[in-house]
Every structure is written in C-alpha cells, then in structure tokens.
N, C-alpha and C. Protein backbone atom coordinates (compact mmCIF):
# COMPACT_ATOMS: atom_id res chain seq x y z
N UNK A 1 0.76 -1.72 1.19
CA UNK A 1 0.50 -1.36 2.57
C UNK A 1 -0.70 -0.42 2.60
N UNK A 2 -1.61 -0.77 3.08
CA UNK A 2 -2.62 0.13 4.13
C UNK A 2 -2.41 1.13 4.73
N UNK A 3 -2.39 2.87 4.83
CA UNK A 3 -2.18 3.40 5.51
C UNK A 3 -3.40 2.83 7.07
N UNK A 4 -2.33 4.08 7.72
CA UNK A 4 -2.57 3.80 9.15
C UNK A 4 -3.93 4.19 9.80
N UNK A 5 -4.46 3.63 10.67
CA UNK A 5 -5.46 4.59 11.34
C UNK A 5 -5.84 5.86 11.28
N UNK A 6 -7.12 6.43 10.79
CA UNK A 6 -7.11 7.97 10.06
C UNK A 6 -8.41 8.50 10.95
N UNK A 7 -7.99 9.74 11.34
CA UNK A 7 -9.36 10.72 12.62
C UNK A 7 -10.14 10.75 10.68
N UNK A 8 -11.63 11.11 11.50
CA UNK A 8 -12.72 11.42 10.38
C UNK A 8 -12.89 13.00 10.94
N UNK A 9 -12.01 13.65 11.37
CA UNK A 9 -12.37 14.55 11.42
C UNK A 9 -11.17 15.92 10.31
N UNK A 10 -12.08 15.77 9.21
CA UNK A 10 -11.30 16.59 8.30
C UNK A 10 -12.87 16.80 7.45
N UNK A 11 -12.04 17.88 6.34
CA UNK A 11 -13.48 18.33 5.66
C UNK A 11 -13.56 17.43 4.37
N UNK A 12 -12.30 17.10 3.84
CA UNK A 12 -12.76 15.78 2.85
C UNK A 12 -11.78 14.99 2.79
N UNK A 13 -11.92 13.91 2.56
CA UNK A 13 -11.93 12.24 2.46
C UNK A 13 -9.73 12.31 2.04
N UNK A 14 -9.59 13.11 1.04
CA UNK A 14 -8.24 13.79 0.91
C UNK A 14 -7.71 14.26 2.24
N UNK A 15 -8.13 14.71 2.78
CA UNK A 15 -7.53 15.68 4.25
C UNK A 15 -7.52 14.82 5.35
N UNK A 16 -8.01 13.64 5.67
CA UNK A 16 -8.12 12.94 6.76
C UNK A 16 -6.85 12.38 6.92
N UNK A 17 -6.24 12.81 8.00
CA UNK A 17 -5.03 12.27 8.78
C UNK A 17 -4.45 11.37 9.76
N UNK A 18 -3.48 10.54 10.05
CA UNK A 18 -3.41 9.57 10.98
C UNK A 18 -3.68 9.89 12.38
N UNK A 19 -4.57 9.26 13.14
CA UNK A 19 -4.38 9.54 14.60
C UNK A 19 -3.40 8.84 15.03
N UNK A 20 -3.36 9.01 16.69
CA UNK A 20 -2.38 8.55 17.17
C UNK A 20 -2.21 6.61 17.19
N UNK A 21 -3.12 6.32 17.07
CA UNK A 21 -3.43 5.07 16.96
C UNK A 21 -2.43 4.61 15.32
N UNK A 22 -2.94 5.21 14.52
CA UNK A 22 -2.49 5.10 13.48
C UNK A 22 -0.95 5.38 13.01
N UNK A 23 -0.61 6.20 13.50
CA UNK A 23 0.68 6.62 13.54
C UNK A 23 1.87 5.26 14.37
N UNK A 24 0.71 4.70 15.51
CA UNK A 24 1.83 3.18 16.27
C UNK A 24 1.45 2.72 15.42
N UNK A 25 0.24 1.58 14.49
CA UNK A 25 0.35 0.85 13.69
C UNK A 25 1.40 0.86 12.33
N UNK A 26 1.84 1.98 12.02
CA UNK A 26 2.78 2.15 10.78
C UNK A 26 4.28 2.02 11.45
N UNK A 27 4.53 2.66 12.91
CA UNK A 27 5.75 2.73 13.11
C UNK A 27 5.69 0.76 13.62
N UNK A 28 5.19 0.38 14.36
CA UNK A 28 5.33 -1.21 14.36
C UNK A 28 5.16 -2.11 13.03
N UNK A 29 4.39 -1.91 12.30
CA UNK A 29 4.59 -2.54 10.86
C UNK A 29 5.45 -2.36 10.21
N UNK A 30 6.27 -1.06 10.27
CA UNK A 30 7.72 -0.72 9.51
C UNK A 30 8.48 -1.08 9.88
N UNK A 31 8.65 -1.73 11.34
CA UNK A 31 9.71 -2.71 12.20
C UNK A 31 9.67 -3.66 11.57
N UNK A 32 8.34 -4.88 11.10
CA UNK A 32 8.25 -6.02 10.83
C UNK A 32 8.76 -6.68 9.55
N UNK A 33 8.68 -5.38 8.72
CA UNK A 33 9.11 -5.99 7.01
C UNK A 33 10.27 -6.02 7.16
N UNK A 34 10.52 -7.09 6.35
CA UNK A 34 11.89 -7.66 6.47
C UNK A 34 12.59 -7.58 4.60
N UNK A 35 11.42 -6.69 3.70
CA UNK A 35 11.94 -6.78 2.32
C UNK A 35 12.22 -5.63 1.98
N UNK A 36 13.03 -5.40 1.15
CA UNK A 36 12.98 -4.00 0.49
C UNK A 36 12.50 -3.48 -1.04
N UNK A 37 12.45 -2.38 -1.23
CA UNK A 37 11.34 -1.93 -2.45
C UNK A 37 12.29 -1.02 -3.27
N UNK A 38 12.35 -1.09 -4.77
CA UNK A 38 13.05 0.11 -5.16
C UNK A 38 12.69 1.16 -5.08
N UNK A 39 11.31 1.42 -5.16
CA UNK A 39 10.29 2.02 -5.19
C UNK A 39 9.26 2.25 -4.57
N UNK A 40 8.74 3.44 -3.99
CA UNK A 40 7.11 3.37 -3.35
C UNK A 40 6.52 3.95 -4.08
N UNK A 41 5.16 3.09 -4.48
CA UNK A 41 4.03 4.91 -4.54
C UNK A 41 2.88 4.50 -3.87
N UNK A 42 3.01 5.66 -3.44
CA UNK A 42 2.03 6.46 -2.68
C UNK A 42 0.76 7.74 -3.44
N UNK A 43 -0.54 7.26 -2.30
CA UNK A 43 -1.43 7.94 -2.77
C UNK A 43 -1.27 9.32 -2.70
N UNK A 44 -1.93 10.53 -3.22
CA UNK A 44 -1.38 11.50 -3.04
C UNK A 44 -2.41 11.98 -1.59
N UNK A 45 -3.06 11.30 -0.90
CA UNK A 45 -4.30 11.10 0.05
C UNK A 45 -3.33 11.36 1.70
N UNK A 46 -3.95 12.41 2.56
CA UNK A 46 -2.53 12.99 3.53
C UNK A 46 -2.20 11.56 3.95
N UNK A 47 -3.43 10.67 4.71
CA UNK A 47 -2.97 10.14 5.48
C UNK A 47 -2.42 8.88 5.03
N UNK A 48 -1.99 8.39 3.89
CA UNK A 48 -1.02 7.74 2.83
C UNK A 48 0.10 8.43 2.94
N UNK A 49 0.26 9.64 2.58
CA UNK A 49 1.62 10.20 2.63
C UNK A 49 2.40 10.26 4.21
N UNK A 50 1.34 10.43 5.22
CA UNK A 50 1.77 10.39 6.56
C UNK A 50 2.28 9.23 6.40
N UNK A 51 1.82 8.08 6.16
CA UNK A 51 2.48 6.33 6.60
C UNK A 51 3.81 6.21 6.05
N UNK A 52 3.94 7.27 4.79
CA UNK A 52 5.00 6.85 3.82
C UNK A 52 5.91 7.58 5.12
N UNK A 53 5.57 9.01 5.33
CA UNK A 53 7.07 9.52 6.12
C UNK A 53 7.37 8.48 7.15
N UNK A 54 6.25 8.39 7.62
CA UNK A 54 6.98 6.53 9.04
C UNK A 54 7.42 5.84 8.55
N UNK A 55 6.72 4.92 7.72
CA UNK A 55 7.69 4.01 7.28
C UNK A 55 9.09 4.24 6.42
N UNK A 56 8.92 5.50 5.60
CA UNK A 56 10.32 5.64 5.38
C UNK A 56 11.37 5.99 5.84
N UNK A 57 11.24 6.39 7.07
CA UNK A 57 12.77 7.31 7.53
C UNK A 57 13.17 6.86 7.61
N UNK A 58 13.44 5.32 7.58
CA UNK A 58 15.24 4.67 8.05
C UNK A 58 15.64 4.00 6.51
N UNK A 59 14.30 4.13 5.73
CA UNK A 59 14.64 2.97 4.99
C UNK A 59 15.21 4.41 3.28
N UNK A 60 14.57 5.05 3.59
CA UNK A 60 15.06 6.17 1.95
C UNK A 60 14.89 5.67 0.68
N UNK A 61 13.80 5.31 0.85
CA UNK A 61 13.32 4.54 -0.81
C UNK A 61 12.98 5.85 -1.50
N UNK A 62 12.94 5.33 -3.10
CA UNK A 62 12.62 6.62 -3.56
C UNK A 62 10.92 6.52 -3.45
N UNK A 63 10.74 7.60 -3.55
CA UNK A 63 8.78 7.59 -3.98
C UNK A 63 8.97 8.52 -5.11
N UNK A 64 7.39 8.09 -5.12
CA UNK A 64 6.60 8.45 -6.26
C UNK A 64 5.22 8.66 -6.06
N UNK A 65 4.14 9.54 -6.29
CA UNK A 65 3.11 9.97 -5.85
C UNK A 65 2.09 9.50 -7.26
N UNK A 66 0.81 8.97 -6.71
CA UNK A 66 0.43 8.65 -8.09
C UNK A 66 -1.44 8.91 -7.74
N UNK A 67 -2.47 8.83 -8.67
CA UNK A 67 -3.25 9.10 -8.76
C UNK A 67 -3.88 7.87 -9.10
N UNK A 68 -3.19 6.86 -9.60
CA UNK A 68 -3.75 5.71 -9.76
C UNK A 68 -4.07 5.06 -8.27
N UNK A 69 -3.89 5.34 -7.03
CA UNK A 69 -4.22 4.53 -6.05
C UNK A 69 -5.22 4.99 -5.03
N UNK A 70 -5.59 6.17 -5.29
CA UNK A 70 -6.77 6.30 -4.71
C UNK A 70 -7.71 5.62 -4.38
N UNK A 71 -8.80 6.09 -3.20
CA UNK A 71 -9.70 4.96 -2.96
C UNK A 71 -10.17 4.49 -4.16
N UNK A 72 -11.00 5.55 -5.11
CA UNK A 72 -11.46 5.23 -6.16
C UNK A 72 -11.09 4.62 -7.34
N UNK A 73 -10.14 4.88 -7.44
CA UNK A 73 -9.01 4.35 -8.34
C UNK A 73 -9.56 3.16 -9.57
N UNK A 74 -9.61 2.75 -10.87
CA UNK A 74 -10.11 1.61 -11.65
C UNK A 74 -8.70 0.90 -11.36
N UNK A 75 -9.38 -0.45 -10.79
CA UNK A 75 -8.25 -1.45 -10.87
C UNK A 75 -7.68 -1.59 -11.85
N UNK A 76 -8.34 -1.93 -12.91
CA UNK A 76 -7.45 -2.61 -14.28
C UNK A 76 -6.40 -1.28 -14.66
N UNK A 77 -6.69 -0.29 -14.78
CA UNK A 77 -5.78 0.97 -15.29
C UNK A 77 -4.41 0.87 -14.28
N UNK A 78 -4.89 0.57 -12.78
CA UNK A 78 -3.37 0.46 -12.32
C UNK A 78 -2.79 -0.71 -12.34
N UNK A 79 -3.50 -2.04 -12.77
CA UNK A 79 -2.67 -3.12 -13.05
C UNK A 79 -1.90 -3.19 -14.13
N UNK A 80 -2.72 -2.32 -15.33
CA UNK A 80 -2.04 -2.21 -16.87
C UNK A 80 -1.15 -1.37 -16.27
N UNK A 81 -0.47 0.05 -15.52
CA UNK A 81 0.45 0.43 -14.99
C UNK A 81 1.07 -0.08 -14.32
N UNK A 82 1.29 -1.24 -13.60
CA UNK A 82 1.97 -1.79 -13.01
C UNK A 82 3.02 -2.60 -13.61
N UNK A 83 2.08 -3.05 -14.48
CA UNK A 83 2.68 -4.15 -15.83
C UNK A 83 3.96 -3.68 -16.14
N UNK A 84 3.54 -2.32 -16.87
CA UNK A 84 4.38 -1.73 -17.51
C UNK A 84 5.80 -0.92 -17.00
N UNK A 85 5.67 -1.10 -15.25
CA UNK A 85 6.90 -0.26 -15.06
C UNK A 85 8.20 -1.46 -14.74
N UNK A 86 9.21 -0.75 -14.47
CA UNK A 86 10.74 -1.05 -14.64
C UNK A 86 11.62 -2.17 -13.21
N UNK A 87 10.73 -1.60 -12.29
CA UNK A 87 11.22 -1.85 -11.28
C UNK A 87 11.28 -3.36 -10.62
N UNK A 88 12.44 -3.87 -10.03
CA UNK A 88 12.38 -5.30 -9.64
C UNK A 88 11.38 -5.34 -8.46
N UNK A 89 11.13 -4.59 -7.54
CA UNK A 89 10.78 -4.39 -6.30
C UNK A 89 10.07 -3.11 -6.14
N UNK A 90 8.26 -3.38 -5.64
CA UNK A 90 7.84 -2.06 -5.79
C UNK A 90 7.08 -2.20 -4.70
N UNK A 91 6.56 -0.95 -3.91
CA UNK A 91 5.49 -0.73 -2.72
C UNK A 91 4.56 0.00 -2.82
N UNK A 92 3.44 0.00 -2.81
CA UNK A 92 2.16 0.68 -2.79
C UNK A 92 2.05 1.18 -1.43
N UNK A 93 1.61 2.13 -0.98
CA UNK A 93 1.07 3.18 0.14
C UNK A 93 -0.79 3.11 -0.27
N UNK A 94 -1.25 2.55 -0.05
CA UNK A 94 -2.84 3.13 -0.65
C UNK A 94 -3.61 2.92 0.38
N UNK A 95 -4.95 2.73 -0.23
CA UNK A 95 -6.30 2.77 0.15
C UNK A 95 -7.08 1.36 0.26
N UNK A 96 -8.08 0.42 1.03
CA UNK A 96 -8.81 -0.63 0.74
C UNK A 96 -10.61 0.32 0.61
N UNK A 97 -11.01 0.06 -0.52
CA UNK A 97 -10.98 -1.49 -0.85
C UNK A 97 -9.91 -1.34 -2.08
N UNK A 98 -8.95 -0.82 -2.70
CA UNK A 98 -8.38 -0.85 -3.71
C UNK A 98 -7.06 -2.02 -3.75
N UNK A 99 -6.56 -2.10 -2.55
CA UNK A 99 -5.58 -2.60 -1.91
C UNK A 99 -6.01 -3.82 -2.25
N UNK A 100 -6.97 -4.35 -1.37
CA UNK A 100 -7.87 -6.14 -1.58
C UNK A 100 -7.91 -6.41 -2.91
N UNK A 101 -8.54 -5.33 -3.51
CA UNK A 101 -9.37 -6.26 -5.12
C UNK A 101 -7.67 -6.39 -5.60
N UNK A 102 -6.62 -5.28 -5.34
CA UNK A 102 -5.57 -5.55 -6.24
C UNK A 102 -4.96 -6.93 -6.08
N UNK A 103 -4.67 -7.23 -4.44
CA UNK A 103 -4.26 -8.34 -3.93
C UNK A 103 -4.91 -9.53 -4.72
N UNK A 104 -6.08 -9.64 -4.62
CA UNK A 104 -6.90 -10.54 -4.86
C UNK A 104 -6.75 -11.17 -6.42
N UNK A 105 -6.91 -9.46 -7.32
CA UNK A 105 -6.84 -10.19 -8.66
C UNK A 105 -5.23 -10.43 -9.17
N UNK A 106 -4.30 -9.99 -8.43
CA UNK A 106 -2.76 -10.59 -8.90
C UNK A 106 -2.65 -11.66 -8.44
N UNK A 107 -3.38 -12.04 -7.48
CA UNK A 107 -2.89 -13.41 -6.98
C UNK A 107 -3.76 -14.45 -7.62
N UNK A 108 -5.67 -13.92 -7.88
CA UNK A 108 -6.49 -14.88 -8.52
C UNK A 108 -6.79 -15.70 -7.11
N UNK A 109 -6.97 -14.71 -6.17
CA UNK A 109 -6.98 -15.39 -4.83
C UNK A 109 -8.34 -14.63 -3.93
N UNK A 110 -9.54 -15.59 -3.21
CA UNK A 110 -10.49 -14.43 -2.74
C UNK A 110 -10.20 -13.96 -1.24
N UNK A 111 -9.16 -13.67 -0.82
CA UNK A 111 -9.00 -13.73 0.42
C UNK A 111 -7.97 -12.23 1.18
N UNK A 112 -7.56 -11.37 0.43
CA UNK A 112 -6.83 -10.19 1.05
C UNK A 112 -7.95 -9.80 1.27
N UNK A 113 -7.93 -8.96 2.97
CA UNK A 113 -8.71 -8.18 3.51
C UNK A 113 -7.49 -6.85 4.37
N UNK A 114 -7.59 -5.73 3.66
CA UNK A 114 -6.34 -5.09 4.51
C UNK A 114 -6.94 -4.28 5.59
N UNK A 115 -6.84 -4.22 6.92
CA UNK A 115 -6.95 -3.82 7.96
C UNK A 115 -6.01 -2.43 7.72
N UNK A 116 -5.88 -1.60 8.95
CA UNK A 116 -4.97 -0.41 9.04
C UNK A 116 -4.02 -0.90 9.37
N UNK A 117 -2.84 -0.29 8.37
CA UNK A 117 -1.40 -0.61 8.43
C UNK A 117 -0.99 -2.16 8.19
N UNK A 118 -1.76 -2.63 7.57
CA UNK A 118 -1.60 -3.83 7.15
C UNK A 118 -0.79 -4.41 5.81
N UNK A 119 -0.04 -4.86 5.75
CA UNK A 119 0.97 -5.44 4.20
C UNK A 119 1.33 -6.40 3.96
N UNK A 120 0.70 -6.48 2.53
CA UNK A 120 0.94 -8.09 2.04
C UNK A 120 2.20 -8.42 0.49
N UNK A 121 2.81 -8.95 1.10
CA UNK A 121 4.17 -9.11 -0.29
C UNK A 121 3.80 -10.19 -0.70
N UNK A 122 3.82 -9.16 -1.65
CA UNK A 122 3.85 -10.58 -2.96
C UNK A 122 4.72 -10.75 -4.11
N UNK A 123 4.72 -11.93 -4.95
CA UNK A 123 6.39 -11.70 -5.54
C UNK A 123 5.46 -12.49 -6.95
N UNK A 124 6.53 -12.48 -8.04
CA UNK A 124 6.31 -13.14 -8.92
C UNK A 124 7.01 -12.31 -10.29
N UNK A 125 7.03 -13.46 -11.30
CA UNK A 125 8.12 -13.38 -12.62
C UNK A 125 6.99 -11.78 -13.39
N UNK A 126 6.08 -11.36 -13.41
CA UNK A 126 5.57 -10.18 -13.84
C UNK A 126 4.40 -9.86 -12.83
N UNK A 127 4.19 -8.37 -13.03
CA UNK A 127 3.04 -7.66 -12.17
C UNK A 127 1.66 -8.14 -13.45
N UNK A 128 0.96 -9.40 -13.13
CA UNK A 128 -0.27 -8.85 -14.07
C UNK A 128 -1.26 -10.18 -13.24
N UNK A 129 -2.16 -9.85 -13.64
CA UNK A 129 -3.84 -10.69 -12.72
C UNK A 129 -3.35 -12.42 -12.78
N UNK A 130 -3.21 -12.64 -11.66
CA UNK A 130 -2.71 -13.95 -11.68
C UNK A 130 -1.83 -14.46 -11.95
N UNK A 131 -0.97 -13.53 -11.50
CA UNK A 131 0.69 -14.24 -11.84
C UNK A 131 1.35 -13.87 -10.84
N UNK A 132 0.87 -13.59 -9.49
CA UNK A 132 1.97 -13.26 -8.02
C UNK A 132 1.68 -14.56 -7.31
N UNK A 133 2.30 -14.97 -5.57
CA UNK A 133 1.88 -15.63 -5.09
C UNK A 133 2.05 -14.42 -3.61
N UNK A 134 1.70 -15.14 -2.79
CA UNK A 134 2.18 -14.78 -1.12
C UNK A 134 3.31 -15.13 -0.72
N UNK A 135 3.93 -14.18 0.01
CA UNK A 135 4.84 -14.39 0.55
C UNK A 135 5.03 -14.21 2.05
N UNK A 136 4.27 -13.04 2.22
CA UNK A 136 4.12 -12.86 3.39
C UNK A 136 3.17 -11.77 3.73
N UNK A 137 1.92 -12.10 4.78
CA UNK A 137 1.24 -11.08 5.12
C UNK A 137 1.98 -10.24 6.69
N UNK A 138 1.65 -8.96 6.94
CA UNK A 138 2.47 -8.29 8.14
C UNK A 138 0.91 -7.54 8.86
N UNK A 139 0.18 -7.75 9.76
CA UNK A 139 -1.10 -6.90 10.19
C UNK A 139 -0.65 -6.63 11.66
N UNK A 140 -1.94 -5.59 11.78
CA UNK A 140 -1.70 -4.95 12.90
C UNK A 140 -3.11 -5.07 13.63
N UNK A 141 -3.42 -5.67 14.79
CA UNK A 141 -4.46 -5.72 15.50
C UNK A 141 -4.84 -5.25 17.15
C-alpha cells in the first residue's frame, strides 16, 4: 500500500504528513481490502506511519517498522529481505517509486503504477522476482 495523500509542507521529505485528502483515501481503501496480513511494515516516514494508524484500527495486525522501504530504499536488499522472512501473509506501508519497481519485479510485470493510497495483492508459493501473480489491485481516484 501507498501511503495517503501528503501536505509538502514540512521541513524534510521524513516529516511530511497526510492531508485531509489523504487521510479519506486510506480510511476508504481500508474499507475495500478484503485480505488479511500477519504482518505490516511500515516505513519509518510520518506519513506511512499515519496510513498504518488508519488502516489499522479495526484490523490489529502486528507491525514492524523498517528502513528497507523508504523512498530510497535498494530494491534488491528488500527483496533478498523479503525472501527470507517467516510470514504467510505480509503488508508493506511504503513509498512509489519503490512500491512499482517492487510490484513490477515480483511479478516480472511492466505495469504497477501506485497512486495515493493505492494496493496491490499479490500472492504466490515464495516472495522473490518473478514468482507472485495479481490478485487484486484496490485505488483511489
């Protein structure tokens, strides 16, 4: 998931928070999913952590805060982390363009573009470059 709509008015790129705009796109996208996650992580970026408190309050997943999802973030380092963790069911909170290229290279597909508050599930027998499919995209326009 895409966090939500974010004001540019903060002093750095870390501090920028959801506007109000942003804040309806997460609470209507958190209506729409219909899957559940054992797991979230989330960027440690405010307005990532803002989406997580919306979308989580009804649902009480655990999180996890990570450094791998930053805007900047090297793809391959969080795909080799992804690989490697435990969980049947996991959710990302992040950033695009990090979000897309990830979409893109698990699926081996050129086509995720994540908008604000936008989420795309994807499923498959391991987390690694070309081995998910679609299942379902959820956007907000």
């Amino acid at each position: 998931m895409r966090h939500g709509q974010a004001s540019f008015d903060a002093q750095t790129d870390e501090d920028r928070s959801l506007d109000s705009i942003g804040c309806a796109q997460v609470e209507s996208a958190s209506r729409m999913v219909t899957f559940e996650a054992d797991r979230i992580l989330v960027s440690p970026y405010l307005r990532a952590k803002q989406t997580l408190v919306i979308f989580n309050k009804t649902r009480q997943i655990s999180v996890e805060q990570t450094q791998l999802i930053t805007p900047e973030a090297n793809i391959e380092a969080l795909i080799d982390h992804l690989t490697m963790r435990q969980e049947q069911s996991l959710m990302i909170i992040a950033h695009n363009p990090l979000l897309s290229y990830l979409a893109n290279a698990l699926t081996f597909e050129d086509r995720y573009a994540f908008n604000t508050a936008s989420i795309v599930h994807l499923q498959g027998e391991v987390i690694a470059m070309g081995c998910m499919s679609l299942v379902k995209e959820y956007h907000q326009y």
